[in-house]
N, C-alpha and C. Protein backbone atom coordinates (compact mmCIF):
# COMPACT_ATOMS: atom_id res chain seq x y z
N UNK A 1 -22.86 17.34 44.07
CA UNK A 1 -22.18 16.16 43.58
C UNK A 1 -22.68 15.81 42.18
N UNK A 2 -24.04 15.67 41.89
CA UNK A 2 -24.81 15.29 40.44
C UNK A 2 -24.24 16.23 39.49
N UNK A 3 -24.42 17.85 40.17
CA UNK A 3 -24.19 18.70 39.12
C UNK A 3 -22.38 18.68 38.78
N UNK A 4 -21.35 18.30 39.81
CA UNK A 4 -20.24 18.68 39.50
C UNK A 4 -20.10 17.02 38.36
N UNK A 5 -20.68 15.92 38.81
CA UNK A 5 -20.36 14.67 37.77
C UNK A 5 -20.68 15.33 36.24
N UNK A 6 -21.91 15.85 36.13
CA UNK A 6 -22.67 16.19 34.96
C UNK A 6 -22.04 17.10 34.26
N UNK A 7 -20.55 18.55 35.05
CA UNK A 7 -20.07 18.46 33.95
C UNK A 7 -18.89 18.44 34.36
N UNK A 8 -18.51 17.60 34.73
CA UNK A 8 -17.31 16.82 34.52
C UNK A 8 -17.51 16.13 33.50
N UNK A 9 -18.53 15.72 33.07
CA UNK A 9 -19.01 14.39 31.89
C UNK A 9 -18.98 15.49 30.42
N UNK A 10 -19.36 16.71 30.92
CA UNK A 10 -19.58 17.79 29.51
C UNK A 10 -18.50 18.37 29.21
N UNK A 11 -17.77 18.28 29.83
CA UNK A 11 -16.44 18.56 29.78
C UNK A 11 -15.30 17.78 29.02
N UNK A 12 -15.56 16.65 29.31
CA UNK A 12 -14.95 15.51 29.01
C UNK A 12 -13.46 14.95 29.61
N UNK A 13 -14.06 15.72 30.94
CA UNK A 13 -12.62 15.36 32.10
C UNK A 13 -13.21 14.63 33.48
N UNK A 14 -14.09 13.63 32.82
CA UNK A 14 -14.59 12.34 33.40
C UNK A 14 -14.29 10.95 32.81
N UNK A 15 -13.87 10.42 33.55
CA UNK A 15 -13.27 9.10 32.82
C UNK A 15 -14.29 7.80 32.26
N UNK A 16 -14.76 7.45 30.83
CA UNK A 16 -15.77 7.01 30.92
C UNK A 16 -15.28 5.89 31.81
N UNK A 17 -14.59 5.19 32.42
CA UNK A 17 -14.76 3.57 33.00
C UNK A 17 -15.27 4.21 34.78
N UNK A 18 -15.09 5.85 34.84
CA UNK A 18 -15.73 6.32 36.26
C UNK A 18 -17.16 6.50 36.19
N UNK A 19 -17.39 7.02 34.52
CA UNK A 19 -18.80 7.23 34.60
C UNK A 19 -19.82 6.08 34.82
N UNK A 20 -19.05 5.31 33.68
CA UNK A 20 -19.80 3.94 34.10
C UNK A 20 -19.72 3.29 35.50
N UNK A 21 -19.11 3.36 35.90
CA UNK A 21 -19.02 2.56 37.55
C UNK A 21 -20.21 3.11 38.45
N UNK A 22 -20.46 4.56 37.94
CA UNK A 22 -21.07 5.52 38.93
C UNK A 22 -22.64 4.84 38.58
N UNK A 23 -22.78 5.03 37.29
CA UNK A 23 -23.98 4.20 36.58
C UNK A 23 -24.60 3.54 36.67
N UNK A 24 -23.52 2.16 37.09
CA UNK A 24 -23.87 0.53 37.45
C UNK A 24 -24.39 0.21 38.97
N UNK A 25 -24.29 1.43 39.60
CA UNK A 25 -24.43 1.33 41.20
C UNK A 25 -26.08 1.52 40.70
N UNK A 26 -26.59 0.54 41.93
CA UNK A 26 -27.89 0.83 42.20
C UNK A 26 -28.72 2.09 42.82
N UNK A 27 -29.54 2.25 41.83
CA UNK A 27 -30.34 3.44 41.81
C UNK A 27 -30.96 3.67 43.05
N UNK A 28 -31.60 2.18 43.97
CA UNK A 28 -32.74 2.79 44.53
C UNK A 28 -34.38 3.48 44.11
N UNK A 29 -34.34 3.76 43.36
CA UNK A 29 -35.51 4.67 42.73
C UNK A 29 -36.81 3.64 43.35
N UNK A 30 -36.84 2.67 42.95
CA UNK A 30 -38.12 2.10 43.77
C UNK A 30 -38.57 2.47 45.25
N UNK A 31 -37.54 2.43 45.92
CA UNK A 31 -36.95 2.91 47.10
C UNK A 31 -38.00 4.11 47.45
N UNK A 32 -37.26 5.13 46.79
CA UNK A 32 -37.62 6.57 46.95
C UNK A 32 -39.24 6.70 46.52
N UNK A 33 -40.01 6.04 45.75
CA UNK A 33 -41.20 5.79 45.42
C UNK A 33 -41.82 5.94 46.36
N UNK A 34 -41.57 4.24 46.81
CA UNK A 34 -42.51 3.89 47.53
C UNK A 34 -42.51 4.35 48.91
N UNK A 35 -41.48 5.39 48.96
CA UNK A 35 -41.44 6.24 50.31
C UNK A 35 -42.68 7.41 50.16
N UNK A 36 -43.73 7.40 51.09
CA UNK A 36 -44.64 8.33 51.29
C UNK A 36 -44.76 9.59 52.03
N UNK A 37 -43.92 9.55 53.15
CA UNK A 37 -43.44 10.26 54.47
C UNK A 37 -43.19 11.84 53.61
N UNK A 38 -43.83 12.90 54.17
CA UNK A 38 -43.94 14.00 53.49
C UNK A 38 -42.91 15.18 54.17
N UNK A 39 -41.98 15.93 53.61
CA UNK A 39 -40.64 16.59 54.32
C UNK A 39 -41.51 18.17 54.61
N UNK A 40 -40.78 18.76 55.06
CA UNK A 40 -41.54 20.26 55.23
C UNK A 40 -41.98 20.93 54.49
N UNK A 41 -41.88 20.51 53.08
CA UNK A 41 -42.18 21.71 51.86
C UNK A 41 -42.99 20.86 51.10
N UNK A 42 -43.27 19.60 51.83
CA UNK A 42 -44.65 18.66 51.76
C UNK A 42 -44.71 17.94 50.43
N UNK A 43 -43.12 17.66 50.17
CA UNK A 43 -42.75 16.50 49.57
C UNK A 43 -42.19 15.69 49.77
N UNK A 44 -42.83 14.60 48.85
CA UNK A 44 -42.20 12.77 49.24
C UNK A 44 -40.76 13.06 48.78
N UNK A 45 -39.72 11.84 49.37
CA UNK A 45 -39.00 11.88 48.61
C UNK A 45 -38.46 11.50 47.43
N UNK A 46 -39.48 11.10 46.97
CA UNK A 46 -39.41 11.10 45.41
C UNK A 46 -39.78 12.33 44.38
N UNK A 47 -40.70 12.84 45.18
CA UNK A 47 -40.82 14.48 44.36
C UNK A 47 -39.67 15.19 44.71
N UNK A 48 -38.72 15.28 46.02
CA UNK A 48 -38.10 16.31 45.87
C UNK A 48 -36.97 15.54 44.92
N UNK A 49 -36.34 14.28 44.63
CA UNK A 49 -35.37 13.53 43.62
C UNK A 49 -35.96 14.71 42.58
N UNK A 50 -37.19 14.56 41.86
CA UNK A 50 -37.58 15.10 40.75
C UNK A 50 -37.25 16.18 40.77
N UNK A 51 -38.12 17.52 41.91
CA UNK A 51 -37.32 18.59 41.80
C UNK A 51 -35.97 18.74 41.62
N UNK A 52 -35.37 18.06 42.17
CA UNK A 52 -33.60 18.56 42.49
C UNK A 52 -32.89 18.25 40.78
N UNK A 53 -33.38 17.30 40.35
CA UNK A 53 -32.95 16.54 39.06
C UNK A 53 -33.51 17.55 37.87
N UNK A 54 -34.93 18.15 38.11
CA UNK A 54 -35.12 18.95 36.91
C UNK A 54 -34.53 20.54 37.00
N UNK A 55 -33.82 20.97 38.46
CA UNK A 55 -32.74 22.22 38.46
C UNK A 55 -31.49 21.41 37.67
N UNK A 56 -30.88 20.67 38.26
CA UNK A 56 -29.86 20.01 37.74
C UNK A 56 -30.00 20.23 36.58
N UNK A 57 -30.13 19.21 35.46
CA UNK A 57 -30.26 18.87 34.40
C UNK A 57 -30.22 20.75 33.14
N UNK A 58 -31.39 21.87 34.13
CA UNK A 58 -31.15 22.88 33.99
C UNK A 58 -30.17 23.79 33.79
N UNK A 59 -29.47 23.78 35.13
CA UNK A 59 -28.84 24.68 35.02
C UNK A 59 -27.38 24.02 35.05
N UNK A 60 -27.23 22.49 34.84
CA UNK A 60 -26.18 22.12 34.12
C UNK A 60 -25.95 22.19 32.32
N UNK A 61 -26.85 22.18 31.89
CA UNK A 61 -26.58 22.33 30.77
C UNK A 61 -26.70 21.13 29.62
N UNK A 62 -25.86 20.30 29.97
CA UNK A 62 -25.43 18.71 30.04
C UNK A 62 -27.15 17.97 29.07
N UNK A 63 -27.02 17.26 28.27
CA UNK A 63 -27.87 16.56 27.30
C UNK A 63 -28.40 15.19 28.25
N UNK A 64 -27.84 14.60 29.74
CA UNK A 64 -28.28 13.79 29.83
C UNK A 64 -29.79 13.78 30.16
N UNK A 65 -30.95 12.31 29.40
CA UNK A 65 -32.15 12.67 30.22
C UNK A 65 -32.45 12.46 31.25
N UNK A 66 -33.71 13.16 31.92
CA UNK A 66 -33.91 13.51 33.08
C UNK A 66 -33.98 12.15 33.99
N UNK A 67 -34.46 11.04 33.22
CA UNK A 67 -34.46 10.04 34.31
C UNK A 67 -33.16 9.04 34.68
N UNK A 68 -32.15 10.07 33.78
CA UNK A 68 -30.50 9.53 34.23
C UNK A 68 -30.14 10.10 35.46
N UNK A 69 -30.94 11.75 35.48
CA UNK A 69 -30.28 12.53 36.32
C UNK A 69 -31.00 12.00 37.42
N UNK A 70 -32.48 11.61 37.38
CA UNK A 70 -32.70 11.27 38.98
C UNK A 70 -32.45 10.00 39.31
N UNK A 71 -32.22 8.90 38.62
CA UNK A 71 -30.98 7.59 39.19
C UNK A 71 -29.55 8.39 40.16
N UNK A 72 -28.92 9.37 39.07
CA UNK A 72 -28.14 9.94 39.61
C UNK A 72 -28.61 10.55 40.91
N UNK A 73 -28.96 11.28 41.23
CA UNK A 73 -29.61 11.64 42.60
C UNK A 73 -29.69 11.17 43.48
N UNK A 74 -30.83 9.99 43.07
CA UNK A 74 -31.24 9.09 44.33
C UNK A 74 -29.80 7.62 44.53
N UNK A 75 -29.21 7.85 43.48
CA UNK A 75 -27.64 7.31 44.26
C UNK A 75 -27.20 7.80 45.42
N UNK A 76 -26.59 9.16 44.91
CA UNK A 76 -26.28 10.12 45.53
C UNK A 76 -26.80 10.56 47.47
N UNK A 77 -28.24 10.16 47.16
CA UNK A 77 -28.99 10.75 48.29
C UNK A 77 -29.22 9.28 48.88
N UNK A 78 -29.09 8.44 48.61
CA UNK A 78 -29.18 6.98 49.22
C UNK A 78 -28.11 7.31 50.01
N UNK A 79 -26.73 7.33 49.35
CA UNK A 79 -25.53 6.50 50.22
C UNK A 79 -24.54 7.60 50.66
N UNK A 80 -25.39 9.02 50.51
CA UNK A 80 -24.38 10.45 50.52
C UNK A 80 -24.37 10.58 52.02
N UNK A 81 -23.38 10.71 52.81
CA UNK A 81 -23.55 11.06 54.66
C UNK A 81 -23.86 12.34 54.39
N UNK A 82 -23.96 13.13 53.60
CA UNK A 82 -24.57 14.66 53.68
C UNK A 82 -26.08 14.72 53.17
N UNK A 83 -26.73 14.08 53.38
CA UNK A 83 -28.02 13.70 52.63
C UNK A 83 -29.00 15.27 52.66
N UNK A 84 -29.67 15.42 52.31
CA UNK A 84 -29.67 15.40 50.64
C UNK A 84 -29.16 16.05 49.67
N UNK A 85 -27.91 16.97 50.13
CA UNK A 85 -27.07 17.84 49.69
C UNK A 85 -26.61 17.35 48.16
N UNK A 86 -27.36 17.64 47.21
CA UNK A 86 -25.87 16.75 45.73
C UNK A 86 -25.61 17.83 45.13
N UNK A 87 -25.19 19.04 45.66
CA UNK A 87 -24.43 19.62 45.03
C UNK A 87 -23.11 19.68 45.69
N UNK A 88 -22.73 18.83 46.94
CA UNK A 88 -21.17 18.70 47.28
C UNK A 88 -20.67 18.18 45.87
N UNK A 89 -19.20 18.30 46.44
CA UNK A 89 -18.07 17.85 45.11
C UNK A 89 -16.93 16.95 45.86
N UNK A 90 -17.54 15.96 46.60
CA UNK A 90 -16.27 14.59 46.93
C UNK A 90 -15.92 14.18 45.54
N UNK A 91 -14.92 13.44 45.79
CA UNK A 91 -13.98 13.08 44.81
C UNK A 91 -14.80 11.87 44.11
N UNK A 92 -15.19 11.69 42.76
CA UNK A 92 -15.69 10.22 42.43
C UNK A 92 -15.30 9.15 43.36
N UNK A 93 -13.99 8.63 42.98
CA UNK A 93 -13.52 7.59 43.23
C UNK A 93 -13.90 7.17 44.44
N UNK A 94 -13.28 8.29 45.06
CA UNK A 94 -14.32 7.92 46.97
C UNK A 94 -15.60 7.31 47.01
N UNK A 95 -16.29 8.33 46.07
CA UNK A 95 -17.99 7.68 46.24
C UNK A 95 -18.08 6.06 45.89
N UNK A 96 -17.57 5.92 44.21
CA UNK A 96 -17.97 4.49 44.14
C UNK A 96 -16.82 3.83 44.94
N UNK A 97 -15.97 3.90 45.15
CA UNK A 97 -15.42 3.06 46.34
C UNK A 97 -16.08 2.46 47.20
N UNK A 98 -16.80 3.92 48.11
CA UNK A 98 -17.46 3.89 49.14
C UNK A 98 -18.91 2.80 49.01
N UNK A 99 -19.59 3.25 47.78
CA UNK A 99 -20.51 2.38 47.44
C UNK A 99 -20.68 0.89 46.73
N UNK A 100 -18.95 0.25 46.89
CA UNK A 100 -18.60 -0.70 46.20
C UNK A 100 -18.55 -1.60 47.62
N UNK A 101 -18.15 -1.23 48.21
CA UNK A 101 -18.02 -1.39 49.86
C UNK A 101 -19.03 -1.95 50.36
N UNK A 102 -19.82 -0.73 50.14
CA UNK A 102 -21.45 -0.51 50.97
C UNK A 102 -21.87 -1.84 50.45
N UNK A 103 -22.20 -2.33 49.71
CA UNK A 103 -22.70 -3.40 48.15
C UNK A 103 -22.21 -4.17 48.35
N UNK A 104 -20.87 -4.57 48.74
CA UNK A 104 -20.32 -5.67 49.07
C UNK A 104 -20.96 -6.20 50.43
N UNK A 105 -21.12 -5.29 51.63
CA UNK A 105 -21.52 -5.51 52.70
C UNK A 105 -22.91 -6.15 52.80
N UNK A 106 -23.75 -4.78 51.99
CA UNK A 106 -24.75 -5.28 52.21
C UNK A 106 -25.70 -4.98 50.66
N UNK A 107 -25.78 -6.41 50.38
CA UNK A 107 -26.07 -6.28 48.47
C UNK A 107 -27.57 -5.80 48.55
């Protein structure tokens, strides 16, 4: 999902009023911090945000910096039902929909 936004954005067949929407959604990142709980490859989940964000950012290509890409992420991996998958490709609109929703429900 991060990597197909990132170049959709390099591309320039992302709409900025989508990019921004995607943007304005809450990060979470504190979140993922202060989570300690260690996964099988005996990272928090805030190290693996980092890992996943410094392939991204890689092997997308894309100029954004790195601590855009792991906001992006830990969006992604907050409110994604495929968790922690962000290389699916749902449709934007769905997502912030979905997370306009979510936010409304529960701010």
């Amino acid at each position: 999902m991060v990597m197909q936004l990132l170049l959709r954005r390099k591309s320039n067949s992302l709409q900025d009023i989508e990019w921004q929407d995607f943007l304005d959604l809450q990060s979470h990142i504190d979140e993922f911090k202060a989570q300690q709980t260690r996964n099988e490859d005996n990272l928090t989940p805030w190290e693996t945000i980092e890992l996943m964000s410094q392939a991204i950012s890689s092997y997308s290509g894309t100029y954004e910096p790195l601590d855009v890409v792991q906001a992006m992420v830990a969006r992604v991996s907050k409110k994604s039902p495929c968790k922690p998958n962000v290389l699916l490709v749902p449709a934007l609109t769905l997502l912030v929909d979905s997370h306009q929703r979510s936010y409304a429900r529960n701010p």
